[in-house]
C-alpha atoms as a PDB file:
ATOM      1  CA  UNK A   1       0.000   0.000   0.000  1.00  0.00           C
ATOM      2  CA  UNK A   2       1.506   3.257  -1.060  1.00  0.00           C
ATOM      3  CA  UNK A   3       0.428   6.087   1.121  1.00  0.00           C
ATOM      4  CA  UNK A   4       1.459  10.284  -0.006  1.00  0.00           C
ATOM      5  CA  UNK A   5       2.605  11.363   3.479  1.00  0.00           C
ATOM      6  CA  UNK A   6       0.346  15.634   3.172  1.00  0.00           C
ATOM      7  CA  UNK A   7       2.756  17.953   5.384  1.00  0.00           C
ATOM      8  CA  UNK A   8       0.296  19.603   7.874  1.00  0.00           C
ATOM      9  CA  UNK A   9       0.026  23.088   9.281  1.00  0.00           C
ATOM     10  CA  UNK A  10       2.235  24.570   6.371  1.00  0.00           C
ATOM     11  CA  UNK A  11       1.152  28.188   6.301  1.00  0.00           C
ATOM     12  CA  UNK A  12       1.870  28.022   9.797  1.00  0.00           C
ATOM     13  CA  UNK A  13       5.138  26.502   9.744  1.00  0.00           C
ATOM     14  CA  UNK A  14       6.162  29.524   7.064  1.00  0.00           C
ATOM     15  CA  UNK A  15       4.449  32.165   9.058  1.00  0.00           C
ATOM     16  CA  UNK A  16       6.123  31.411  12.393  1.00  0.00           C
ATOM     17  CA  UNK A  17       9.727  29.765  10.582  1.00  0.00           C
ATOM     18  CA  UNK A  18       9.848  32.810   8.241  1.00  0.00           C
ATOM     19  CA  UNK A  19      12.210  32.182   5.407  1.00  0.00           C
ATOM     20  CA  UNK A  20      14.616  35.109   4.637  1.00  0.00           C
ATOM     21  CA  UNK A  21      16.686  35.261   1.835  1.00  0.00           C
ATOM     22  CA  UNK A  22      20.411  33.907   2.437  1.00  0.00           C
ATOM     23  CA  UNK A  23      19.341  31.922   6.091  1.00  0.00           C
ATOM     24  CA  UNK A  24      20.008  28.661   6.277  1.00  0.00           C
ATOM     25  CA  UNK A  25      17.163  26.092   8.005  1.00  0.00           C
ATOM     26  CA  UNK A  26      17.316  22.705   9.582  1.00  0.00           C
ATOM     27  CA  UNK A  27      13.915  20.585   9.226  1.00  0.00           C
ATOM     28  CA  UNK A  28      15.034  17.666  11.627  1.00  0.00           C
ATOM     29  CA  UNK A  29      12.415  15.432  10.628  1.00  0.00           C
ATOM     30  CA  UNK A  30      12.539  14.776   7.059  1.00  0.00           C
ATOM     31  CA  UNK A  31      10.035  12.000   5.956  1.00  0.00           C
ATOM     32  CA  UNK A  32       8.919  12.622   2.817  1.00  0.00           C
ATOM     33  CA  UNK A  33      10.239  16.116   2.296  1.00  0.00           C
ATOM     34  CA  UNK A  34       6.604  17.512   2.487  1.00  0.00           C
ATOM     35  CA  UNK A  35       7.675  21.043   4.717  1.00  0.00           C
ATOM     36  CA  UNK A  36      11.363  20.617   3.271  1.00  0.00           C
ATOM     37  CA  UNK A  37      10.102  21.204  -0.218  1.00  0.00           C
ATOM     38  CA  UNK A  38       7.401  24.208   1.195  1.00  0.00           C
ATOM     39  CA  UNK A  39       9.912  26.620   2.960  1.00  0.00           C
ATOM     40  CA  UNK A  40      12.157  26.109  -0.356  1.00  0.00           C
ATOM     41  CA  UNK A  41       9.356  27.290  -2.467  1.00  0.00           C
ATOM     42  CA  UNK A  42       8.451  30.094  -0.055  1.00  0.00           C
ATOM     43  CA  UNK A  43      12.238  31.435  -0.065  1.00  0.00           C
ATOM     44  CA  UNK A  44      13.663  31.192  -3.665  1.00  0.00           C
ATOM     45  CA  UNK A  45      17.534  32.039  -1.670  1.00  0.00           C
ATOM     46  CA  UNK A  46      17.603  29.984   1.252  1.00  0.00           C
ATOM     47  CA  UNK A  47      18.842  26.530   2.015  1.00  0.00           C
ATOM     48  CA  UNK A  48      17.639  23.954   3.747  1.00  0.00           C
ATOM     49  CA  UNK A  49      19.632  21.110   5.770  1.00  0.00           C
ATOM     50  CA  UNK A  50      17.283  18.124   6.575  1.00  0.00           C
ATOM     51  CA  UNK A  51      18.012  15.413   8.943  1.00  0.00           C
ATOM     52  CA  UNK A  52      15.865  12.085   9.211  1.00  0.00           C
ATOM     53  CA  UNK A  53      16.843   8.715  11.080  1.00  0.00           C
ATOM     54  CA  UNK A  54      14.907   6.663   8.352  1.00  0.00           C
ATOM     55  CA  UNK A  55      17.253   5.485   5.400  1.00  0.00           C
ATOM     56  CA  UNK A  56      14.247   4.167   3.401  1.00  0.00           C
ATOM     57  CA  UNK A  57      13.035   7.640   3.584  1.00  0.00           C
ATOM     58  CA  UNK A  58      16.207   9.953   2.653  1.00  0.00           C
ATOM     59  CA  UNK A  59      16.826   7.375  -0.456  1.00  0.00           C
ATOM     60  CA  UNK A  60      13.214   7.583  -1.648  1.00  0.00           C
ATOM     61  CA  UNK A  61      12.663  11.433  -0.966  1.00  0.00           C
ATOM     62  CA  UNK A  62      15.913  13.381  -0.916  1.00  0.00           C
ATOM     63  CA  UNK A  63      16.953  12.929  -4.604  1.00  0.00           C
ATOM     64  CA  UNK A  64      13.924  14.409  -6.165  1.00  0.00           C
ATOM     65  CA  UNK A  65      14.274  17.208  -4.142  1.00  0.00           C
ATOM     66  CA  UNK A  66      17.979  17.585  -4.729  1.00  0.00           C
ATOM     67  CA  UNK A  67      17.396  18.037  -8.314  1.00  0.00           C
ATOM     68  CA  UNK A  68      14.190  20.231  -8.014  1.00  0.00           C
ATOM     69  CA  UNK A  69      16.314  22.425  -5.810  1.00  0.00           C
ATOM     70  CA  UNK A  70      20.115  21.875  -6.796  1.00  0.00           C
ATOM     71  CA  UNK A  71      22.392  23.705  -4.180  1.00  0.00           C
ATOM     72  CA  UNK A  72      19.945  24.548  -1.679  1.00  0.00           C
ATOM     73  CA  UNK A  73      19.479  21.041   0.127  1.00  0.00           C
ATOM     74  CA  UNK A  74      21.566  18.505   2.064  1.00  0.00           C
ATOM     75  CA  UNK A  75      19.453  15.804   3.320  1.00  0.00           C
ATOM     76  CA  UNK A  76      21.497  13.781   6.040  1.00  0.00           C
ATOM     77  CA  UNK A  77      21.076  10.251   7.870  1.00  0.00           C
ATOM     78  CA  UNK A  78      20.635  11.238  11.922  1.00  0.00           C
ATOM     79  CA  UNK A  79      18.378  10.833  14.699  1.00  0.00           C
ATOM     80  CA  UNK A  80      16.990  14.478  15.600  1.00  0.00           C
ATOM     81  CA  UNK A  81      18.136  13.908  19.226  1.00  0.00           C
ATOM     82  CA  UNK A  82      21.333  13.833  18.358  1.00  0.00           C
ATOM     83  CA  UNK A  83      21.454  17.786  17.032  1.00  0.00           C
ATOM     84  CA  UNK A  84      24.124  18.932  18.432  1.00  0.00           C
ATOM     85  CA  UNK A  85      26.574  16.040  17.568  1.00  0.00           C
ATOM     86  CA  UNK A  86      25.178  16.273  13.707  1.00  0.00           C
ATOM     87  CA  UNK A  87      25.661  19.900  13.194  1.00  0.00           C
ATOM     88  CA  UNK A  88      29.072  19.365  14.800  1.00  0.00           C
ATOM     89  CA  UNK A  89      30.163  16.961  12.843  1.00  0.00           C
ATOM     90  CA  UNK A  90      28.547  17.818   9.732  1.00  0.00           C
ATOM     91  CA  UNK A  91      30.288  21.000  10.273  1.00  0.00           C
ATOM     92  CA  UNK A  92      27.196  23.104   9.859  1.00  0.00           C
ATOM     93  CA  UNK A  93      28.361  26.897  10.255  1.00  0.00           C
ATOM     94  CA  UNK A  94      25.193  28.371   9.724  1.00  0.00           C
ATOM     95  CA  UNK A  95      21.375  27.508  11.106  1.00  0.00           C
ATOM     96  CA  UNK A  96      18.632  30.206  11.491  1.00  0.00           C
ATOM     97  CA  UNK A  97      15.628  28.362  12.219  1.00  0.00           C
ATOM     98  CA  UNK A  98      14.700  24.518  13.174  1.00  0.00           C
ATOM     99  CA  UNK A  99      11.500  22.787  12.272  1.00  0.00           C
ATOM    100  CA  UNK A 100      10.284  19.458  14.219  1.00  0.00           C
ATOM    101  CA  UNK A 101       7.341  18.059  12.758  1.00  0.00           C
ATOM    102  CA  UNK A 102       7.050  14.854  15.949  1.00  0.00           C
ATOM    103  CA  UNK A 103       4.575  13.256  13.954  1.00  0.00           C
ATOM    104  CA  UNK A 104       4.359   9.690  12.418  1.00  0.00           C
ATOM    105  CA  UNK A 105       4.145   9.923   8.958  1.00  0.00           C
ATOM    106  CA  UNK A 106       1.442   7.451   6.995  1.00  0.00           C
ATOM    107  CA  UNK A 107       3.590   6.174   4.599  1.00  0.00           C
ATOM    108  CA  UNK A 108       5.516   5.129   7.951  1.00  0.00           C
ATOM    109  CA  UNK A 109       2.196   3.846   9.652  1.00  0.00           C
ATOM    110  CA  UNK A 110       1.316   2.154   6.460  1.00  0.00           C
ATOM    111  CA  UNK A 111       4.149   0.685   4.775  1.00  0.00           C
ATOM    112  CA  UNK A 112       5.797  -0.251   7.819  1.00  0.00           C
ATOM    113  CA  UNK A 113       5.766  -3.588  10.138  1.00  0.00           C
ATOM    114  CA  UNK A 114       3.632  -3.321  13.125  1.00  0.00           C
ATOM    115  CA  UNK A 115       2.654   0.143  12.881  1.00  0.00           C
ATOM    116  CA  UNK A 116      -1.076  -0.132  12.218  1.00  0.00           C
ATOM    117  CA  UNK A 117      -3.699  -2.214  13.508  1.00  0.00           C
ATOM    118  CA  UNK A 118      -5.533  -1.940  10.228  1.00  0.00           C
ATOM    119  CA  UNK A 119      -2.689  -4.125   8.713  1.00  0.00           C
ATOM    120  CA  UNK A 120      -1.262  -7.401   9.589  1.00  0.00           C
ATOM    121  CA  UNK A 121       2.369  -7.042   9.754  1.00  0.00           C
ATOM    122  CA  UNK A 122       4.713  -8.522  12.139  1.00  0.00           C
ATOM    123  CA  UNK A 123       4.843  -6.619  15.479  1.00  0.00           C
ATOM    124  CA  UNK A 124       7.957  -4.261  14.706  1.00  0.00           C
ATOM    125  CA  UNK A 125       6.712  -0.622  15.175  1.00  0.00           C
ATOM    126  CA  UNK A 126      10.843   0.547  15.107  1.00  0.00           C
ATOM    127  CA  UNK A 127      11.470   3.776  12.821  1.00  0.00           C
ATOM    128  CA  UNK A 128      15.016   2.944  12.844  1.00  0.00           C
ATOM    129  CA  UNK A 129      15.786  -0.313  13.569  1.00  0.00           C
ATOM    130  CA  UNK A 130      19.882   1.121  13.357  1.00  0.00           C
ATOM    131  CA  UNK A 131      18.675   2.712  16.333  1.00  0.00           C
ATOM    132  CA  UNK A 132      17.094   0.776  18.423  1.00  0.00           C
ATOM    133  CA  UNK A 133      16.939  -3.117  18.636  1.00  0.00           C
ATOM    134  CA  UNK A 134      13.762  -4.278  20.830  1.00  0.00           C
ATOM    135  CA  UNK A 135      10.740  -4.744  18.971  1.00  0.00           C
ATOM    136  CA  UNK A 136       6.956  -4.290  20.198  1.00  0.00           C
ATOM    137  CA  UNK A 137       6.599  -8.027  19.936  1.00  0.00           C
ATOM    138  CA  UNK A 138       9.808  -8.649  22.311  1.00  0.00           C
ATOM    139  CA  UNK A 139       8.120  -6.210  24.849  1.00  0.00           C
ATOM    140  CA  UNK A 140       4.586  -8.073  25.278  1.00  0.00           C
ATOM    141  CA  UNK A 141       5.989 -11.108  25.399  1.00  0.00           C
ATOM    142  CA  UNK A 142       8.944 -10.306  28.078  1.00  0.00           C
ATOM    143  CA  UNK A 143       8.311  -7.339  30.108  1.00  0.00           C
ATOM    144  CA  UNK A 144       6.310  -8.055  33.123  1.00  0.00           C
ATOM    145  CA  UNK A 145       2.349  -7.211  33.533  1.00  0.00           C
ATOM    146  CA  UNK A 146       3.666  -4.427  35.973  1.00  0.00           C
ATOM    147  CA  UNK A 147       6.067  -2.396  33.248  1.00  0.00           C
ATOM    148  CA  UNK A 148       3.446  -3.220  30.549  1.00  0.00           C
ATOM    149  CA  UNK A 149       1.073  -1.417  33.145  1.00  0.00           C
ATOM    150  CA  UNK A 150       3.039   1.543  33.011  1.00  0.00           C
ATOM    151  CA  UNK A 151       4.127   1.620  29.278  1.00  0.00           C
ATOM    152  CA  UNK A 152      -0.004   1.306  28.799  1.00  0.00           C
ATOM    153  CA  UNK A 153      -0.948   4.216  31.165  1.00  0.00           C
ATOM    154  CA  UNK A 154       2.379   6.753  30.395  1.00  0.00           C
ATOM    155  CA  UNK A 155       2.545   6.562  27.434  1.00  0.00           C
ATOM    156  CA  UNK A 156      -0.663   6.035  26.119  1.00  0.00           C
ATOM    157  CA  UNK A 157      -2.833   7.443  28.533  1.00  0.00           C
ATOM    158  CA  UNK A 158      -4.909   4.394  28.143  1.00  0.00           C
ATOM    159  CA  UNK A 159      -7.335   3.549  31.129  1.00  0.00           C
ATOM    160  CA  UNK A 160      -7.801   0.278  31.002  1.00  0.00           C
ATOM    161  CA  UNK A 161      -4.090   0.074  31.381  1.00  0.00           C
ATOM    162  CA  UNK A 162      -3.934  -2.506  34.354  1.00  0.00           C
ATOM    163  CA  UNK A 163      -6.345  -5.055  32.816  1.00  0.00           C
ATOM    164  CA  UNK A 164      -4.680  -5.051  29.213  1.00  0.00           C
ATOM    165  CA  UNK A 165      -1.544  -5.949  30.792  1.00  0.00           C
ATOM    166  CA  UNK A 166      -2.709  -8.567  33.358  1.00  0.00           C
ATOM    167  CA  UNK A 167      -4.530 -10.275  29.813  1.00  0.00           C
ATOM    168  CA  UNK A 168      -1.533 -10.268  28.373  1.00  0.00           C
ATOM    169  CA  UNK A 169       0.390 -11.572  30.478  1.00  0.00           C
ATOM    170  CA  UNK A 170      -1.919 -14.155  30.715  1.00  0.00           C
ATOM    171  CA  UNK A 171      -2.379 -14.755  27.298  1.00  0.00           C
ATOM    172  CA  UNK A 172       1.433 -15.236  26.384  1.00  0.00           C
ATOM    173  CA  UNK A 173       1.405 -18.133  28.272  1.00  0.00           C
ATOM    174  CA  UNK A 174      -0.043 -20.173  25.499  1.00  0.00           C
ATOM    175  CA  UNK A 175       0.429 -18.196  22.270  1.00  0.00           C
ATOM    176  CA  UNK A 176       3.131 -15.153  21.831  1.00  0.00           C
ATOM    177  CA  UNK A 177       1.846 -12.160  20.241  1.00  0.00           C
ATOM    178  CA  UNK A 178       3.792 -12.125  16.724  1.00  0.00           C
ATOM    179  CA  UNK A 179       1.635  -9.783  14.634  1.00  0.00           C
ATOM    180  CA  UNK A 180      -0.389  -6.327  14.736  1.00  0.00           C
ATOM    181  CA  UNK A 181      -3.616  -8.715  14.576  1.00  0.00           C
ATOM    182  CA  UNK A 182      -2.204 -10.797  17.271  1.00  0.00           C
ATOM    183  CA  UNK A 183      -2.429  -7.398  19.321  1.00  0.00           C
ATOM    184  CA  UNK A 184      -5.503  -5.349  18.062  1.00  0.00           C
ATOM    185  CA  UNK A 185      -7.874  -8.443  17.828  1.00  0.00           C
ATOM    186  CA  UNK A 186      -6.794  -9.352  21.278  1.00  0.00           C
ATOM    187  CA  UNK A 187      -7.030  -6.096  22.886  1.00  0.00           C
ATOM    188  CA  UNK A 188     -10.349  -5.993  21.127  1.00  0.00           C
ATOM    189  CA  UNK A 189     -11.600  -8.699  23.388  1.00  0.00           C
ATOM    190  CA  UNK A 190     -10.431  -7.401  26.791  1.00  0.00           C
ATOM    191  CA  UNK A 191     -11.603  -3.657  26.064  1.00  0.00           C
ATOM    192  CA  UNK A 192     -15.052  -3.817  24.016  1.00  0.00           C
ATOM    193  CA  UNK A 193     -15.980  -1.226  20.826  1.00  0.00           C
ATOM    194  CA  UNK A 194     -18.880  -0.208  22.773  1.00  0.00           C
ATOM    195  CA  UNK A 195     -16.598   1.217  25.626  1.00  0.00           C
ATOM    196  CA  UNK A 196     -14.646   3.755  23.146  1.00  0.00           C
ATOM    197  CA  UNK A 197     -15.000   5.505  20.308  1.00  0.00           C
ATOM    198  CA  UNK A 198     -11.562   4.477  18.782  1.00  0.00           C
ATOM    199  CA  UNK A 199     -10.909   1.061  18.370  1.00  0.00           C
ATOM    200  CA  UNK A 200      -9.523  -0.515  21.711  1.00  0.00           C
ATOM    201  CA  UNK A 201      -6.178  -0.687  20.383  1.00  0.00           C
ATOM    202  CA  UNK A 202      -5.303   2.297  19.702  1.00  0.00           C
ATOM    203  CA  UNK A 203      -3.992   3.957  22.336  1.00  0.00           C
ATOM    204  CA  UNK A 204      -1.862   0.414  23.513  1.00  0.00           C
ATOM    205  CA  UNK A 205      -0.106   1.018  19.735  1.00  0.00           C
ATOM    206  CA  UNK A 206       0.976   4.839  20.546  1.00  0.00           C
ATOM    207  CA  UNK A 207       1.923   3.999  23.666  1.00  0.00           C
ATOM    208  CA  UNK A 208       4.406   0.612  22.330  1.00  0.00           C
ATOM    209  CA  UNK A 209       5.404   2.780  19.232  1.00  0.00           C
ATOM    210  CA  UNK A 210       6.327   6.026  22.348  1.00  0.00           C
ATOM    211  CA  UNK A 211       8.309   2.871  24.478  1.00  0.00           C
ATOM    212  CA  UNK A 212      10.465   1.100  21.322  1.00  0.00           C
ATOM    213  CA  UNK A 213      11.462   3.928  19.618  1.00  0.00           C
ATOM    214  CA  UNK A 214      12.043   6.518  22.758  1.00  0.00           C
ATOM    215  CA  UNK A 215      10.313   9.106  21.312  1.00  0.00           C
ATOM    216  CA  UNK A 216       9.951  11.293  24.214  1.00  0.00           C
ATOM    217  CA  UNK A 217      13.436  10.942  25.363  1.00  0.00           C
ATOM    218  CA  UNK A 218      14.076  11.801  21.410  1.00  0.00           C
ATOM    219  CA  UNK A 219      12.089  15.179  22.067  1.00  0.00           C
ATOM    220  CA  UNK A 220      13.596  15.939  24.965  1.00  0.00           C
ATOM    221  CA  UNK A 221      17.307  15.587  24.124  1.00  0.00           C
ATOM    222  CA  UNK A 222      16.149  17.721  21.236  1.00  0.00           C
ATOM    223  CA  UNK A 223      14.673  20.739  22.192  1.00  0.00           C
ATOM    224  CA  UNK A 224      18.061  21.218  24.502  1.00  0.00           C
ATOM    225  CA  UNK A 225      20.244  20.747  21.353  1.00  0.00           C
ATOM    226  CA  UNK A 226      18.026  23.376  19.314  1.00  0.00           C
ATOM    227  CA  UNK A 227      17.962  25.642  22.110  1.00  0.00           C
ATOM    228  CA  UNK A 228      22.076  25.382  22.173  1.00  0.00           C
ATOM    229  CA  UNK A 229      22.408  25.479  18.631  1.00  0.00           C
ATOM    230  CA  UNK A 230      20.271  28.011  17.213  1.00  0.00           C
ATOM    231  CA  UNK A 231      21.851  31.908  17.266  1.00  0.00           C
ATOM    232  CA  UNK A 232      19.826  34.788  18.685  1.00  0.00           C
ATOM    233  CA  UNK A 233      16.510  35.721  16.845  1.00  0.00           C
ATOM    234  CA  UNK A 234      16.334  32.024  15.574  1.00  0.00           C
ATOM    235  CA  UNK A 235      13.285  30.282  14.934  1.00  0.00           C
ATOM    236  CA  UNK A 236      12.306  27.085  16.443  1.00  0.00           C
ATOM    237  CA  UNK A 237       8.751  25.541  15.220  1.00  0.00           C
ATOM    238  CA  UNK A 238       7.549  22.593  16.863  1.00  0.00           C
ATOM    239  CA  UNK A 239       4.293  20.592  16.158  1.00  0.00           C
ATOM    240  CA  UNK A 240       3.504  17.493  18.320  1.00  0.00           C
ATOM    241  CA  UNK A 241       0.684  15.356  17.657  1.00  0.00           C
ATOM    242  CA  UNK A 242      -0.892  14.262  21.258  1.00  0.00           C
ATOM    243  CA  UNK A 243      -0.936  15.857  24.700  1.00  0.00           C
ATOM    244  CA  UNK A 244       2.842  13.819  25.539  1.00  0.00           C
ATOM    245  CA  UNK A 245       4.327  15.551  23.103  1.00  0.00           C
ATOM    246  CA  UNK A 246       2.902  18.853  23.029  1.00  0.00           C
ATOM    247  CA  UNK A 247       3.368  18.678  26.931  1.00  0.00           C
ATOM    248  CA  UNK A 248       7.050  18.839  26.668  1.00  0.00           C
ATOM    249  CA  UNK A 249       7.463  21.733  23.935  1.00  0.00           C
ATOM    250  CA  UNK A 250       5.022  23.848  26.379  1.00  0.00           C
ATOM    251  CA  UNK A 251       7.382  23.162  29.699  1.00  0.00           C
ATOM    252  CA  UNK A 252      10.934  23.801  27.571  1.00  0.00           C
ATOM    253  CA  UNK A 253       9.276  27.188  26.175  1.00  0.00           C
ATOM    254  CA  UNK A 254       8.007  28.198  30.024  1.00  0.00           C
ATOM    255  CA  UNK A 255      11.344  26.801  31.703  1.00  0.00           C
ATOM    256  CA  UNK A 256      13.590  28.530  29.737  1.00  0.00           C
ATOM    257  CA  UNK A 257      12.599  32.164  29.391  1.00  0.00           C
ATOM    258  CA  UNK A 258      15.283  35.360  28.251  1.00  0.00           C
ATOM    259  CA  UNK A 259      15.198  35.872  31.853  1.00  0.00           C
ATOM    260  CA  UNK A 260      19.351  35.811  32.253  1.00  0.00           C
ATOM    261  CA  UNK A 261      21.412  34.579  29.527  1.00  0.00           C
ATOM    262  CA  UNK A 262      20.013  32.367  26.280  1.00  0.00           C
ATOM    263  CA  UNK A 263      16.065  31.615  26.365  1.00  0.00           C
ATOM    264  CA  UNK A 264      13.032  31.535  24.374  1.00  0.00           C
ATOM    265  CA  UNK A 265      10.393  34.098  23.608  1.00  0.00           C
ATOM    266  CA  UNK A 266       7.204  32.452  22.100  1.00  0.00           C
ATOM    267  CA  UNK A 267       5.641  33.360  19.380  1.00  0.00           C
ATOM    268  CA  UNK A 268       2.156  31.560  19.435  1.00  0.00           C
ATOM    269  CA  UNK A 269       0.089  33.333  22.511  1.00  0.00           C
ATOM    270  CA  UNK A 270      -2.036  29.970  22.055  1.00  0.00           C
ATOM    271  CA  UNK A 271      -1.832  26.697  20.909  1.00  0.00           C
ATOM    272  CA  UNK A 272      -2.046  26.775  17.029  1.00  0.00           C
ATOM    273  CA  UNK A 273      -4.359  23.809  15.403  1.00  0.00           C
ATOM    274  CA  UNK A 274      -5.905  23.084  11.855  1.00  0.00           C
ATOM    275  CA  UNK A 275      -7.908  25.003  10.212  1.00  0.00           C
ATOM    276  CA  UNK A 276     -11.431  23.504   9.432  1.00  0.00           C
ATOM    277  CA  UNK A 277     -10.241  23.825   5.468  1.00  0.00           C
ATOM    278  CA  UNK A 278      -7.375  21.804   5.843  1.00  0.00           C
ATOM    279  CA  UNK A 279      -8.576  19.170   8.054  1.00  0.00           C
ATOM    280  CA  UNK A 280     -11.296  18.885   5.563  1.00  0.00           C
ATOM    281  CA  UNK A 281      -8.524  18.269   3.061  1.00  0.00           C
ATOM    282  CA  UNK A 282      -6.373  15.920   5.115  1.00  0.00           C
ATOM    283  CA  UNK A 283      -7.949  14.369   8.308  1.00  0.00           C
ATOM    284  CA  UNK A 284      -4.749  13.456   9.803  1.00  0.00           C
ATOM    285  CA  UNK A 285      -4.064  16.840  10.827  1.00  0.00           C
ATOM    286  CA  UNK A 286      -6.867  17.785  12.836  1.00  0.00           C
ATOM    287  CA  UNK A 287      -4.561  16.507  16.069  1.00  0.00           C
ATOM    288  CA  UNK A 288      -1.676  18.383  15.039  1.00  0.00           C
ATOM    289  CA  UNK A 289      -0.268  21.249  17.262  1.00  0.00           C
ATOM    290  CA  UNK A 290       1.757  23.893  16.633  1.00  0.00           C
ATOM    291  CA  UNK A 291       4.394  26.105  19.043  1.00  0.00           C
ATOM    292  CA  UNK A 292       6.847  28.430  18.133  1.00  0.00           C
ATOM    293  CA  UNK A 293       9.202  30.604  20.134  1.00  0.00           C
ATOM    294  CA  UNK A 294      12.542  32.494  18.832  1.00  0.00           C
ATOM    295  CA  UNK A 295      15.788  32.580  20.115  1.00  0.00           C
ATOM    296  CA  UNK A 296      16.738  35.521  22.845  1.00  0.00           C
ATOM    297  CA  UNK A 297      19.974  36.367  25.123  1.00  0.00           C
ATOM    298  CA  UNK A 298      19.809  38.800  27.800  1.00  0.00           C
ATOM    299  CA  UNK A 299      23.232  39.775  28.810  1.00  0.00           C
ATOM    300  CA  UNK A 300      22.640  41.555  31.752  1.00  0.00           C
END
């Protein structure tokens, strides 16, 4: 199945990144080059420097771009949480702005193993399996009902937390879960449809896809490197796609004020969101979030 990953919030990202003429910008999260290829079209003389920890992704997506736009993109192999040690040893001189787009792309949720309940794949769910070496299925069928518990509730907010992982646990026993149907069918059972809206499942993928690939660590180590990184009156445009996410990029903007020395100064007063237009036009977006804040140093 071959899935056209739509790059969401765009006017936003280019009202609150800004493109000038002669700036150089870093969007750390690649995919299929959706924003990449927008703030190159918005700013005929700037240059872009993308990053993305997904091979597949970089050889499928960077060359088209490199020849739409010779000269004014390098698309590099890296996981975002590692900023600091890429631009160092990439040698990057210059970087006025950083764009983090957090989300999972659908050509990643559909084309990928265990990513999506809606297709039976083996239970994988690693962006980068360079990265990182434990799979979903090695966590339900090792970690104990008390850490599944936790993985459930943390990082998927899911409230039947306790009872999914005491099932599973259970369940393991006689059969190991191998597969995305394995899972969703399963969870199905424990957690009936007419209990949620969503199917039962849901939230016990995000919060498995969160655990194996660290994403909130990823985030985290991040926002620190940007903050380091990025010279005063640089841009830094962040959109997260659930309340985890979101929740961090709200706490690093508030903890780190121009108060004394380097800090932030945010640019969005509120939380930015889809426009009914565009989530008419792409439904995937209508979770995305948007914050923005710019680089200041009081030297007093």
């Amino acid at each position: 199945m071959s899935v056209i990953h739509k790059p969401v919030l765009v006017q936003e990202v280019l009202e609150y990144l800004d493109p000038q003429p002669g700036k150089v910008y870093v969007d750390v999260t690649f995919g299929a080059g959706g924003h990449t290829r927008e703030i190159l079209q918005a700013e005929p003389n700037c240059k872009v420097i993308a990053f993305d920890w997904d091979k597949e992704s970089i050889k499928k997506f960077a060359p088209p771009l490199e020849k739409e736009f010779p000269g004014r993109i390098q698309v590099l192999w890296g996981n975002f949480s590692l900023l600091y040690r890429l631009v160092k040893k990439n040698k990057i001189k210059q970087i006025d702005g950083i764009l983090a787009d957090f989300g999972t792309s659908q050509m990643q949720i559909f084309e990928r193993d265990g990513f999506s309940f809606k297709i039976d794949t083996p239970l994988d769910m690693r962006m980068s399996a360079a990265h990182h070496k434990i799979t979903a299925a090695e966590v339900l069928n090792k970690a104990s009902a008390r850490d599944l518990q936790y993985i459930f509730s943390e990082y998927g907010e899911e409230r039947y937390s306790r009872t999914i992982a005491l099932a599973i646990v259970e369940e393991r026993k006689t059969k190991k879960f191998r597969t995305t149907k394995d899972l969703a069918d399963f969870v199905a059972k424990v957690v009936p449809y007419t209990k949620r809206k969503i199917h039962p499942s849901t939230r016990v993928f995000q919060a498995l896809r969160i655990y194996v690939n660290k994403e909130l660590d990823n985030i985290k180590a991040f926002l620190v490197a940007a903050l380091e990184v990025l010279p005063k009156n640089g841009r830094l445009v962040c959109i997260s796609f659930h309340s985890l996410e979101d929740r961090l990029v709200k706490e690093f903007f508030r903890n780190n004020p121009c108060v004394v020395g380097k800090g932030l100064k945010s640019l969005t007063k509120k939380l930015v969101t889809a426009t009914d237009e565009e989530i008419a036009e792409n439904p995937s977006c209508r979770s995305a979030r948007l914050r923005a804040a710019q680089v200041c140093i009081d030297d007093n």
